[in-house]
N, C-alpha and C. Protein backbone atom coordinates (compact mmCIF):
# COMPACT_ATOMS: atom_id res chain seq x y z
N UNK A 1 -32.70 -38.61 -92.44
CA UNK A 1 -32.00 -39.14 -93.58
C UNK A 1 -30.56 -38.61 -93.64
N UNK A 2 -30.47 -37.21 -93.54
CA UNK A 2 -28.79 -36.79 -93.19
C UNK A 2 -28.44 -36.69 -92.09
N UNK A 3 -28.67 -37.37 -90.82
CA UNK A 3 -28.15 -37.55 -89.70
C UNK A 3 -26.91 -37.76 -89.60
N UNK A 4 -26.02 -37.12 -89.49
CA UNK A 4 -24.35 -37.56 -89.27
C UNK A 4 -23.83 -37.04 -90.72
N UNK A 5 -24.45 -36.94 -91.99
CA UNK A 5 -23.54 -36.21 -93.52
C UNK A 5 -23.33 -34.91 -93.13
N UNK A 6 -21.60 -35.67 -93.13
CA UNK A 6 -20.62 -34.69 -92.97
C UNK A 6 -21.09 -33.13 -93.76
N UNK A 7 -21.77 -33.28 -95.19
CA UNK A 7 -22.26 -32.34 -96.10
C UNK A 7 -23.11 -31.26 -95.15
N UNK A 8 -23.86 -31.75 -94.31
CA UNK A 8 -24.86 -30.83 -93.33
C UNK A 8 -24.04 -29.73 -92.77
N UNK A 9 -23.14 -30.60 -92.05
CA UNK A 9 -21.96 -29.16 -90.84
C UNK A 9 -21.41 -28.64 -92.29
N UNK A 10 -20.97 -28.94 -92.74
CA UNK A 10 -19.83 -28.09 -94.13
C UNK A 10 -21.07 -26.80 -94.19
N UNK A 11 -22.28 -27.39 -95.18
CA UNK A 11 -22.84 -26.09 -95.47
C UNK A 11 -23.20 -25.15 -94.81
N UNK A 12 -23.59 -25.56 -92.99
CA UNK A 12 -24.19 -24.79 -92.14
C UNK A 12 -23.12 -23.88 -91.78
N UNK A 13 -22.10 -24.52 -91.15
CA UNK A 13 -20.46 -23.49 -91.36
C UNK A 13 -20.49 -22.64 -92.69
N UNK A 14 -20.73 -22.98 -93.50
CA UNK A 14 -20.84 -21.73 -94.44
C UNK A 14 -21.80 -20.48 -94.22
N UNK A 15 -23.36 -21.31 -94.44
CA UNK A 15 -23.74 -20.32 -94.21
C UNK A 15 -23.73 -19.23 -92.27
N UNK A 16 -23.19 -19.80 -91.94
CA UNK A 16 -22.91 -19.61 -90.54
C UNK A 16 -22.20 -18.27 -90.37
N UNK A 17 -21.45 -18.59 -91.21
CA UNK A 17 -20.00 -17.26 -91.79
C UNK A 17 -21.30 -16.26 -92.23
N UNK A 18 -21.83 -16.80 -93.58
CA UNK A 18 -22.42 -15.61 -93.90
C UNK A 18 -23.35 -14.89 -93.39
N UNK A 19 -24.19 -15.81 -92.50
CA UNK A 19 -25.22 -14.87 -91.37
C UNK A 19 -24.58 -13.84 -90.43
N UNK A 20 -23.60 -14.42 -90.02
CA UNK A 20 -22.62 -13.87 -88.90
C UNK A 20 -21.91 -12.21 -89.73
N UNK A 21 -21.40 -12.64 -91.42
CA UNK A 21 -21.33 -11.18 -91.71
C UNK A 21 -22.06 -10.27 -92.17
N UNK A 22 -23.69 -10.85 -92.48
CA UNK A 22 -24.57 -9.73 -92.67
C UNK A 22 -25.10 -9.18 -91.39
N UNK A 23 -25.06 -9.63 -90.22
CA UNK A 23 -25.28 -9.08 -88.77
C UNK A 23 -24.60 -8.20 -88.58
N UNK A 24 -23.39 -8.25 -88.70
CA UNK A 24 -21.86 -7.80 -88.24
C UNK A 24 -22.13 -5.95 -89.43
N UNK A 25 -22.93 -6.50 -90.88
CA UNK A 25 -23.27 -5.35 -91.73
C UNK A 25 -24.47 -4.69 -91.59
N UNK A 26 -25.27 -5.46 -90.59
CA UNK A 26 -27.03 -4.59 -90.32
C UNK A 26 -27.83 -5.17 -90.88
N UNK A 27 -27.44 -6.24 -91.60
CA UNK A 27 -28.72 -6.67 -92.94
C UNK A 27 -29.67 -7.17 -91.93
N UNK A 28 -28.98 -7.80 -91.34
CA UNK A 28 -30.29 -8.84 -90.10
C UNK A 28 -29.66 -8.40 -89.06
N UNK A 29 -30.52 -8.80 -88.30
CA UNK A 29 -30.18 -8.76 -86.63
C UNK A 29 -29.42 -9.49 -85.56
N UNK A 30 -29.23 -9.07 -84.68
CA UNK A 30 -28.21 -9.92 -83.93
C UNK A 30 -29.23 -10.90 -83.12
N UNK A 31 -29.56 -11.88 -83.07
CA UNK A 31 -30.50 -12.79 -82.46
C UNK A 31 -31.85 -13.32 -82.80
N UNK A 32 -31.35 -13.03 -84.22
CA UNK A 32 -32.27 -13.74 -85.36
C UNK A 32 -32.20 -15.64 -84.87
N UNK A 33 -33.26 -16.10 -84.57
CA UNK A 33 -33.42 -17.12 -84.04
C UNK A 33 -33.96 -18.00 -84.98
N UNK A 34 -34.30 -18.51 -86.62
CA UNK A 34 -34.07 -19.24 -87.25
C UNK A 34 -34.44 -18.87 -88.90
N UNK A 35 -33.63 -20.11 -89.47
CA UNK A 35 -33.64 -19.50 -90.98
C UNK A 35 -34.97 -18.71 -91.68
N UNK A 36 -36.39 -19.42 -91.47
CA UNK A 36 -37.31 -18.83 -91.25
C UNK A 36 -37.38 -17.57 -91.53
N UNK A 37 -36.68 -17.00 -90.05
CA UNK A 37 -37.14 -15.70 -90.16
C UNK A 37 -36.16 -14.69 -90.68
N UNK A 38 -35.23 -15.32 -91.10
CA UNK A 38 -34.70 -14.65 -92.29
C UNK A 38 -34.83 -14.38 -93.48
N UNK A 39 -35.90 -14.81 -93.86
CA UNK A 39 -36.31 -14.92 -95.81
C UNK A 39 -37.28 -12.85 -95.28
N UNK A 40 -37.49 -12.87 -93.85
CA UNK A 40 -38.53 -11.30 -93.71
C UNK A 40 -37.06 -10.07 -93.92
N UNK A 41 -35.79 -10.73 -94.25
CA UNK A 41 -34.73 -9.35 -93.89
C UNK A 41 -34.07 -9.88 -95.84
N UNK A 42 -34.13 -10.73 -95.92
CA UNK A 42 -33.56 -11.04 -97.55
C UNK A 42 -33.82 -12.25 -97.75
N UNK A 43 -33.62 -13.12 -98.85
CA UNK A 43 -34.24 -14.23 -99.94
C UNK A 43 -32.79 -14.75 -98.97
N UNK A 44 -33.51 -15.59 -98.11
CA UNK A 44 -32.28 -16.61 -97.30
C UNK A 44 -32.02 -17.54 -98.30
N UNK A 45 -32.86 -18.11 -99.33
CA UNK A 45 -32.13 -19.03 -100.30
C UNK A 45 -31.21 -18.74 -101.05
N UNK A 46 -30.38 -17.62 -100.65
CA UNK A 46 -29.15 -16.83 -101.10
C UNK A 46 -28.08 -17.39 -100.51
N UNK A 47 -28.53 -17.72 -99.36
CA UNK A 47 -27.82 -18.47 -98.40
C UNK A 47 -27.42 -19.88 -98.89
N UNK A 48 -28.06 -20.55 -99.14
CA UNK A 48 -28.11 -21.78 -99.37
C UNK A 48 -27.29 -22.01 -100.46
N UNK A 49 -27.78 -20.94 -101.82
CA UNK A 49 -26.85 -21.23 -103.21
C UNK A 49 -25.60 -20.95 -103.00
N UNK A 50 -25.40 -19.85 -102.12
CA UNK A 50 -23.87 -19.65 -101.92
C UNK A 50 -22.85 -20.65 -101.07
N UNK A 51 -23.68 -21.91 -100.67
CA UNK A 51 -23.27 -22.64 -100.03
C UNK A 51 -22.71 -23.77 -100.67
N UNK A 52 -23.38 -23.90 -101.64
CA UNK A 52 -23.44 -24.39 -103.08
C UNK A 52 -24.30 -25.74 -103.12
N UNK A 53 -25.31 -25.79 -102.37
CA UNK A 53 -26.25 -27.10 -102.33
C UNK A 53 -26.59 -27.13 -103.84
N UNK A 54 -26.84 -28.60 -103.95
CA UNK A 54 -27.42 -28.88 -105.42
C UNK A 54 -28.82 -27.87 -105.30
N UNK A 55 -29.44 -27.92 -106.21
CA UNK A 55 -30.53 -27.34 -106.51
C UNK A 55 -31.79 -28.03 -106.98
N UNK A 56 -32.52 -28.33 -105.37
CA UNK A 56 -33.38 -29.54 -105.41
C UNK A 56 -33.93 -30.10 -106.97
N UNK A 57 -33.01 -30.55 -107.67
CA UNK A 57 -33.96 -31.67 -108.59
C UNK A 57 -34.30 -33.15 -108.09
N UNK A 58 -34.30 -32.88 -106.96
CA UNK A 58 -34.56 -34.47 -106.61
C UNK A 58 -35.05 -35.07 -105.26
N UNK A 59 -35.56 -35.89 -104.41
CA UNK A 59 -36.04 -35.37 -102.84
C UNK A 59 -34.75 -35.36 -102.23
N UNK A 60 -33.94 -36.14 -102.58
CA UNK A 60 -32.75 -36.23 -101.22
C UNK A 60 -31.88 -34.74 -101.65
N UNK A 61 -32.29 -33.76 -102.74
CA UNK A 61 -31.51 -32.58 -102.50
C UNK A 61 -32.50 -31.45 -101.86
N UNK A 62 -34.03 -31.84 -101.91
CA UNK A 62 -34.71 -30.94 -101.06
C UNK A 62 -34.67 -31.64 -99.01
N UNK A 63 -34.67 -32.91 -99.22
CA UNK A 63 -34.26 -33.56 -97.93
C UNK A 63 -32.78 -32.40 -97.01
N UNK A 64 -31.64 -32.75 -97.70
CA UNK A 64 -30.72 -31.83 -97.54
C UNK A 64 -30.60 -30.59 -97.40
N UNK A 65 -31.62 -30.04 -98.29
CA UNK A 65 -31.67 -28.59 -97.81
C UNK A 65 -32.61 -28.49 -96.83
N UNK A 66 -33.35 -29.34 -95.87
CA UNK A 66 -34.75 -29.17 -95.07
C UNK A 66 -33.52 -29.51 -93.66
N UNK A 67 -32.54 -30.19 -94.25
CA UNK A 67 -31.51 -30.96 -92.65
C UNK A 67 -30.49 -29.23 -92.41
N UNK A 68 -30.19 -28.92 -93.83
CA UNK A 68 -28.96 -28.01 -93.09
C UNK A 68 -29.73 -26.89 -93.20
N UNK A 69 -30.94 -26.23 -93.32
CA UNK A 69 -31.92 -25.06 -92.80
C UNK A 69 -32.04 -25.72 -91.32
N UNK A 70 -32.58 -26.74 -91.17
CA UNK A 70 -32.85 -26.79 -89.42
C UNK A 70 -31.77 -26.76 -88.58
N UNK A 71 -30.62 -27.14 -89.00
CA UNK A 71 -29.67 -27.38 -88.38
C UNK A 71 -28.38 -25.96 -88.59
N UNK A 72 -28.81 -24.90 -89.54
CA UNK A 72 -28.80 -23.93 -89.30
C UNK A 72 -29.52 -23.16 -88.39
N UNK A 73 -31.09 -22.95 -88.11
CA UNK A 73 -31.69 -23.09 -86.81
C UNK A 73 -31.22 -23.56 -85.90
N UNK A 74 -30.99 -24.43 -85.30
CA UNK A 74 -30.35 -24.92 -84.14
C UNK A 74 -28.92 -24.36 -83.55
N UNK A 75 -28.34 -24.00 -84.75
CA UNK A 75 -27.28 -22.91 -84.56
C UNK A 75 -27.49 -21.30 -84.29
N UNK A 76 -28.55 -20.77 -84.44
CA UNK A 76 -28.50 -19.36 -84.25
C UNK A 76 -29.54 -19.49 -83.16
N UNK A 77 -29.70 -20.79 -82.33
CA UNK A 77 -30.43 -20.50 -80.87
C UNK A 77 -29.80 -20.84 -80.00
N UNK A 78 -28.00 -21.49 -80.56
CA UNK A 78 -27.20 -21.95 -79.52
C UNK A 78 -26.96 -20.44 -78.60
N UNK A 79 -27.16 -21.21 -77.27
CA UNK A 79 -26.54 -20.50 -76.07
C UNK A 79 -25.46 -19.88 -75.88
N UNK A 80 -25.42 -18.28 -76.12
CA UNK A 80 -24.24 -18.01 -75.59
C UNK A 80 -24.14 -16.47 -77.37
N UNK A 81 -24.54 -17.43 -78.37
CA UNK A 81 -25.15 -16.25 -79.37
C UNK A 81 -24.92 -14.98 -79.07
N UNK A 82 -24.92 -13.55 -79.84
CA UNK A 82 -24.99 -12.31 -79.44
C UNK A 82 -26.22 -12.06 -79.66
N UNK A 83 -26.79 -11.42 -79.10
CA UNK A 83 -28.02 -11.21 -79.49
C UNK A 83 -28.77 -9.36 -78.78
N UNK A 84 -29.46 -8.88 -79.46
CA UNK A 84 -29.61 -7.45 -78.82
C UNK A 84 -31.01 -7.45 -77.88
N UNK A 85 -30.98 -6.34 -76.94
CA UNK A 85 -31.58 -6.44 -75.60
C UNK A 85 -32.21 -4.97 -75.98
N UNK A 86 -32.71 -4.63 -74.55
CA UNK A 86 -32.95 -3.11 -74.30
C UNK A 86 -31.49 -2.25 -73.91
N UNK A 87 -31.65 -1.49 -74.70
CA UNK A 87 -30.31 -0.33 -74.24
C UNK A 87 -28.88 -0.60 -74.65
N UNK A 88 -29.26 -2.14 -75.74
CA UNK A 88 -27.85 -2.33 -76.52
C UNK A 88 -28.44 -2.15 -78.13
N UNK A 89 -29.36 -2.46 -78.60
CA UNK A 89 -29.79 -2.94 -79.48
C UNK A 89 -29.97 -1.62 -80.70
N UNK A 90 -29.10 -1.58 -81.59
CA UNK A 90 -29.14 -0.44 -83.06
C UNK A 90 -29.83 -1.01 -84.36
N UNK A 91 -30.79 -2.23 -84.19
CA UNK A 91 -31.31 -2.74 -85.16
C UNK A 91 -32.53 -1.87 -85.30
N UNK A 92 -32.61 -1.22 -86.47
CA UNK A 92 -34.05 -0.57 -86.47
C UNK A 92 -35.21 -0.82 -86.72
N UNK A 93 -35.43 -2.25 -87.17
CA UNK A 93 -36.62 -2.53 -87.09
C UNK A 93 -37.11 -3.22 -85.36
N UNK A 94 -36.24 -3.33 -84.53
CA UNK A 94 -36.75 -3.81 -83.37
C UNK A 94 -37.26 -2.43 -82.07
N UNK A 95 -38.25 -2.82 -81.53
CA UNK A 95 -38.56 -1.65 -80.56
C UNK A 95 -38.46 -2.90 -79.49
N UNK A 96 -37.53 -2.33 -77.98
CA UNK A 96 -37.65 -3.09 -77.25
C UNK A 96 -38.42 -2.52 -76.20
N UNK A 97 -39.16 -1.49 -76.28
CA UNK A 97 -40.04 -0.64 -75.33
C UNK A 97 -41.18 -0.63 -75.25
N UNK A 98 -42.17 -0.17 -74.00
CA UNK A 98 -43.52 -0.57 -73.84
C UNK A 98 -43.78 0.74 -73.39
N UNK A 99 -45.04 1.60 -73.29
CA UNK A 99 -45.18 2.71 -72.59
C UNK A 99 -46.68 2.72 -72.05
N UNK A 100 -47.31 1.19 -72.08
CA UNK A 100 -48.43 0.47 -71.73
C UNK A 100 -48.05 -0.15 -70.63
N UNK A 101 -48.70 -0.30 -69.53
CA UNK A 101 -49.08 -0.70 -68.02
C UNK A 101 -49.40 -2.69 -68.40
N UNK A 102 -49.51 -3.91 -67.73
CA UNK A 102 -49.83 -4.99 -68.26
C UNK A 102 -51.28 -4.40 -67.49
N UNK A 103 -51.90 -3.14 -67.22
CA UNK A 103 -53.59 -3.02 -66.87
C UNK A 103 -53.73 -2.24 -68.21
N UNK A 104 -53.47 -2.07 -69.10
CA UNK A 104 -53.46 -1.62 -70.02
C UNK A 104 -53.33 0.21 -70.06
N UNK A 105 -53.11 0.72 -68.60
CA UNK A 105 -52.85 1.96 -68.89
C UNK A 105 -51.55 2.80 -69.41
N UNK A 106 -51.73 4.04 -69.63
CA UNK A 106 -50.42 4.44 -70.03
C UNK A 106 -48.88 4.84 -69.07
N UNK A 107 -48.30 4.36 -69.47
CA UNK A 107 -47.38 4.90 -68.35
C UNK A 107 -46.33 5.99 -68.86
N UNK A 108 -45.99 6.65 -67.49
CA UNK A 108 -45.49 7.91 -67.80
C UNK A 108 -43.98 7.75 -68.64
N UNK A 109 -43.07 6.95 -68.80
CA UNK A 109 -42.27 6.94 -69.71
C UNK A 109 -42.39 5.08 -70.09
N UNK A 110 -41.38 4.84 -71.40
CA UNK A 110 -41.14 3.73 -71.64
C UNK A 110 -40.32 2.89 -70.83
N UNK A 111 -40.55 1.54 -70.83
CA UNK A 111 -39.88 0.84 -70.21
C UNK A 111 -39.37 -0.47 -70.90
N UNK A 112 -38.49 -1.21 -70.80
CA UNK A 112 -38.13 -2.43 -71.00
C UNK A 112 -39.49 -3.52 -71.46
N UNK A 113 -39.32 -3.87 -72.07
CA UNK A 113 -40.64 -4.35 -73.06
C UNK A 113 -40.01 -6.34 -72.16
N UNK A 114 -41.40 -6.37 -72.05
CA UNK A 114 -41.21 -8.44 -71.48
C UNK A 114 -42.13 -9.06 -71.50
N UNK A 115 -41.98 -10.36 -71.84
CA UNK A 115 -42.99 -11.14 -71.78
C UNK A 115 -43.64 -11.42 -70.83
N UNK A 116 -45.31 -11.37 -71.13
CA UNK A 116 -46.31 -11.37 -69.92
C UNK A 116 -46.23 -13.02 -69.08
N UNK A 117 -46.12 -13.67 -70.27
CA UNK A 117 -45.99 -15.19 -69.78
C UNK A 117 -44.85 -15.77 -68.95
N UNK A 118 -43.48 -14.98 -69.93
CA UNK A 118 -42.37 -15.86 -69.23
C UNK A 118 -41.74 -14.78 -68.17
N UNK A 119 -42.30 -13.67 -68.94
CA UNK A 119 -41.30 -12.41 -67.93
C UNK A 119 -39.44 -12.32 -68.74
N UNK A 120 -39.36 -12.91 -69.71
CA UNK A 120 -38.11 -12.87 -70.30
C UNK A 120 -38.08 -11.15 -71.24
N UNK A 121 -36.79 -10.95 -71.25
CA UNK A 121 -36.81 -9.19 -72.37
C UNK A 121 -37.40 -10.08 -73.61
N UNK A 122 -37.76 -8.67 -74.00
CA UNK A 122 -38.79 -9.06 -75.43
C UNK A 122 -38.16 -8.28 -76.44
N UNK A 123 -38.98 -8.09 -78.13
CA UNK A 123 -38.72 -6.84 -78.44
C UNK A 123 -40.10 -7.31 -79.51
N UNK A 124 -40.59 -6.03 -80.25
CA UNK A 124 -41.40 -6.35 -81.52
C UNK A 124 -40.37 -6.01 -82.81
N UNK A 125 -40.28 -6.63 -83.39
CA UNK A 125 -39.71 -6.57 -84.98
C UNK A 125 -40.47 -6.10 -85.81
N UNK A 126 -40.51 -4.77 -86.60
CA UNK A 126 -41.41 -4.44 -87.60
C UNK A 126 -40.82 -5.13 -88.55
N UNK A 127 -40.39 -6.11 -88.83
CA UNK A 127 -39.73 -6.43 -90.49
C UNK A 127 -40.59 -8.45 -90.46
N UNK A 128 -40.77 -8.50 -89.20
CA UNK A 128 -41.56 -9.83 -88.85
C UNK A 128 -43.09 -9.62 -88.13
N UNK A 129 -43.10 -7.88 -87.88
CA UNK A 129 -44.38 -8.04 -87.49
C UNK A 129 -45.53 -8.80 -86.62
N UNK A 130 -44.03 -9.02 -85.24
CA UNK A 130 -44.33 -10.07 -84.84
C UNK A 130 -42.86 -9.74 -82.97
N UNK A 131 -43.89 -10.72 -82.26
CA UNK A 131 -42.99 -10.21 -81.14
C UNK A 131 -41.98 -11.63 -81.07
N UNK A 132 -40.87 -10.95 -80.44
CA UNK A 132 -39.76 -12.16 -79.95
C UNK A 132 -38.90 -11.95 -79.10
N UNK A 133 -38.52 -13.31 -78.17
CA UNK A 133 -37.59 -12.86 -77.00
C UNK A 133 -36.72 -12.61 -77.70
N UNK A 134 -35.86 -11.54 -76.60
CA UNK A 134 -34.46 -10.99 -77.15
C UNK A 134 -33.18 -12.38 -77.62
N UNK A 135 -33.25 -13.12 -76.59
CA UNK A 135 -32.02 -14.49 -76.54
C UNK A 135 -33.62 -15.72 -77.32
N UNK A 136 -32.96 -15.89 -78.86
CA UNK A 136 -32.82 -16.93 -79.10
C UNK A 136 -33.08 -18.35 -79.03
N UNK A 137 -32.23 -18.03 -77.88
CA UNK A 137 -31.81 -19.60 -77.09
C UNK A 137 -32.78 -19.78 -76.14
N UNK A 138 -33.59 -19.13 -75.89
CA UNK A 138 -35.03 -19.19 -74.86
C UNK A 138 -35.70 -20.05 -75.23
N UNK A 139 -36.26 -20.83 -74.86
CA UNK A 139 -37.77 -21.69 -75.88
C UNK A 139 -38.89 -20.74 -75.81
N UNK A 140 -39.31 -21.16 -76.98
CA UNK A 140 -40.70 -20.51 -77.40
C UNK A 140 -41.63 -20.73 -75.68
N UNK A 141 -42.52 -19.65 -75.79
CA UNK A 141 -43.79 -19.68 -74.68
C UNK A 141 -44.22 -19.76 -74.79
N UNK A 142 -45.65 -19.24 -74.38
CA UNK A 142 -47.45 -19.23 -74.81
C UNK A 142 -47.17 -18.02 -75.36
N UNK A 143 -46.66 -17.32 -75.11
CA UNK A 143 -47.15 -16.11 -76.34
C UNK A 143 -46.01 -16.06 -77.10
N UNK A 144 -45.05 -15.86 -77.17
CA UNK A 144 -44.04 -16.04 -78.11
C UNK A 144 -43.35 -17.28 -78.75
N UNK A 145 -43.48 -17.39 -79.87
CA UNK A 145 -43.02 -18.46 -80.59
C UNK A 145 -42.50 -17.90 -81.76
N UNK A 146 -41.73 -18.86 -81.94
CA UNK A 146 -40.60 -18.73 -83.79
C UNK A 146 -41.48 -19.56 -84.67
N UNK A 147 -41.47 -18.84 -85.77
CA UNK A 147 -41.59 -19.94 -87.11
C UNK A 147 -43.16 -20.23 -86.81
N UNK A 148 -43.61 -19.57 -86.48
CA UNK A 148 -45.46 -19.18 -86.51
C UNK A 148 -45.94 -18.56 -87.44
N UNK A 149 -45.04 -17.43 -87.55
CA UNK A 149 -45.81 -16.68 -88.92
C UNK A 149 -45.72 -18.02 -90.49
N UNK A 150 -46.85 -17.12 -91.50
CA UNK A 150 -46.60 -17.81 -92.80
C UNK A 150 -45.51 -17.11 -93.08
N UNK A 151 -44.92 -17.79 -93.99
CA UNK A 151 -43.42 -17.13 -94.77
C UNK A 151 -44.28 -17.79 -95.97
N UNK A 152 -44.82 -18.07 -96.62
CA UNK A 152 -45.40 -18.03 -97.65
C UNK A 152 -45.24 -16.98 -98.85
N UNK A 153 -44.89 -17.34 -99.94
CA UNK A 153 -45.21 -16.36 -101.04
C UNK A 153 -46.42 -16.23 -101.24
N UNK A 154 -46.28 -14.69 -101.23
CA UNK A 154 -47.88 -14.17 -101.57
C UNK A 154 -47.53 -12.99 -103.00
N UNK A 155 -48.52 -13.04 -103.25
CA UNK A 155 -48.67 -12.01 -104.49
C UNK A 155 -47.80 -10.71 -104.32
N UNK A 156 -47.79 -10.12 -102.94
CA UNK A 156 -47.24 -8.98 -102.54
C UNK A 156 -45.50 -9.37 -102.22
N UNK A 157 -44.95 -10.40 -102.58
CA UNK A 157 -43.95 -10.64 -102.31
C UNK A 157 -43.41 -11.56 -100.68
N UNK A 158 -42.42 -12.12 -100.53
CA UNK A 158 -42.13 -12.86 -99.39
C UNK A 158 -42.34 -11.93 -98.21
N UNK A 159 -42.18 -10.54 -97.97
CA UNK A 159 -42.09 -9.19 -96.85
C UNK A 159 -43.57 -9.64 -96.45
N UNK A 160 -44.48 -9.88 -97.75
CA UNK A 160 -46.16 -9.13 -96.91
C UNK A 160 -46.37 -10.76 -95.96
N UNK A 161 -45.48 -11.67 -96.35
CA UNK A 161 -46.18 -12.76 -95.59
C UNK A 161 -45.33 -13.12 -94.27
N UNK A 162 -44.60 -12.87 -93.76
CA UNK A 162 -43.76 -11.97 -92.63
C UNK A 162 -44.65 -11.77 -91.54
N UNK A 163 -45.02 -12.59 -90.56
CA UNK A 163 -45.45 -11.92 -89.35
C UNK A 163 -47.06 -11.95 -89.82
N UNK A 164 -47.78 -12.09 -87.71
CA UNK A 164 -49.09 -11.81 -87.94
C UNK A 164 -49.54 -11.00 -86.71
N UNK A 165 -48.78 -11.07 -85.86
CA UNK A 165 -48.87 -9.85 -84.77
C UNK A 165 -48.95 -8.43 -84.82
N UNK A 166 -49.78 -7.57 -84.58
CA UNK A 166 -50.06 -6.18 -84.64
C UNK A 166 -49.19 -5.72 -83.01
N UNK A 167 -48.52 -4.58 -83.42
CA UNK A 167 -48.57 -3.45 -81.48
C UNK A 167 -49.61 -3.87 -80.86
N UNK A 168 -51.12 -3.78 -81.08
CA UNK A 168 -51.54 -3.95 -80.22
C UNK A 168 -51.85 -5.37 -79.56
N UNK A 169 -51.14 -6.26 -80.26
CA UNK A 169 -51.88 -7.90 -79.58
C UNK A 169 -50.36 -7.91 -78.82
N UNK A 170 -49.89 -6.64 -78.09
CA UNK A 170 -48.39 -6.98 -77.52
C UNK A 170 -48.29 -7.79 -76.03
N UNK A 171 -47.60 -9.04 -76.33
CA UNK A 171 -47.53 -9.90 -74.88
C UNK A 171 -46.55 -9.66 -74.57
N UNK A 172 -46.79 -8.65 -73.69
CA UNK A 172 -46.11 -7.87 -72.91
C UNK A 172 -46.18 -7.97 -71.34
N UNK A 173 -44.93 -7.49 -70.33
CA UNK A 173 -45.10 -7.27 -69.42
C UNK A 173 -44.07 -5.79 -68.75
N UNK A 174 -44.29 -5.29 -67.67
CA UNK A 174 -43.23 -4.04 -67.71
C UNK A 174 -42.88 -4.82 -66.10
């Protein structure tokens, strides 16, 4: 329905700016790969009001906000993104390390944490509770995917519904 309204790029450029300066401040991470999974680091519909979208009373203003959230997505998986790795990365909720064998034994120090499936760098996010490639711009795999978890409000607030992956279900490879 907003295919081509000019209104879509305006707001996503906004909020674009503002993702770009809460990264730049620590709030989120550098390779946060869609709006989604931003409501697990702050109320992303912060995002949106400051953008100044109407405030769905109506479908074509919840339509609009469903076009420039995805199409904000589509922007923080473009290629080329900053995004943090092993041995760059100061975000503290991400561990990009494994000290597990893919035979499940222990190994004598940590290593570079990767996906068992694709073999791409990985990391686990304690704030999503949940594993993800480092770049973004990767497509989802068999074991890693975006926008899987519920983001659901739950009684315990938007945080407890954040992620469903434990350390130990880690699809991993070293």
């Amino acid at each position: 329905m907003h295919t081509g309204d000019p209104r879509v790029a305006r707001y996503a450029d906004h909020i674009m700016t503002e993702i770009d300066g809460d990264i730049t401040e620590g709030v989120v991470p550098p390779g946060i790969g869609s709006f989604a999974d931003l409501h697990c680091y702050l109320d992303a519909n912060g995002y949106l009001d400051a953008a100044g979208l109407p405030h769905y009373s109506s479908q074509a203003d919840l339509d609009l906000a469903n076009a420039v959230t995805d199409e904000v997505s589509r922007r923080l998986r473009t290629p080329g993104r900053p995004f943090c790795t092993y041995g760059r990365c100061t975000f503290s909720a991400h561990d990009h390390t494994t000290s597990t064998g893919p035979d499940g034994r222990h190994l004598d120090r940590e290593v570079p944490l990767r996906c068992a499936h694709c073999g791409r760098p990985a990391h686990y996010d304690t704030r999503l509770r949940d594993y993800r490639h480092d770049d973004p711009a990767v497509p989802d795999c068999f074991l890693i995917r975006r926008d899987t978890h519920g983001h659901t409000e739950t009684s315990a607030g938007p945080q407890a519904a954040c992620g469903n992956a434990e350390p130990a279900d880690a699809p991993w490879t070293t």
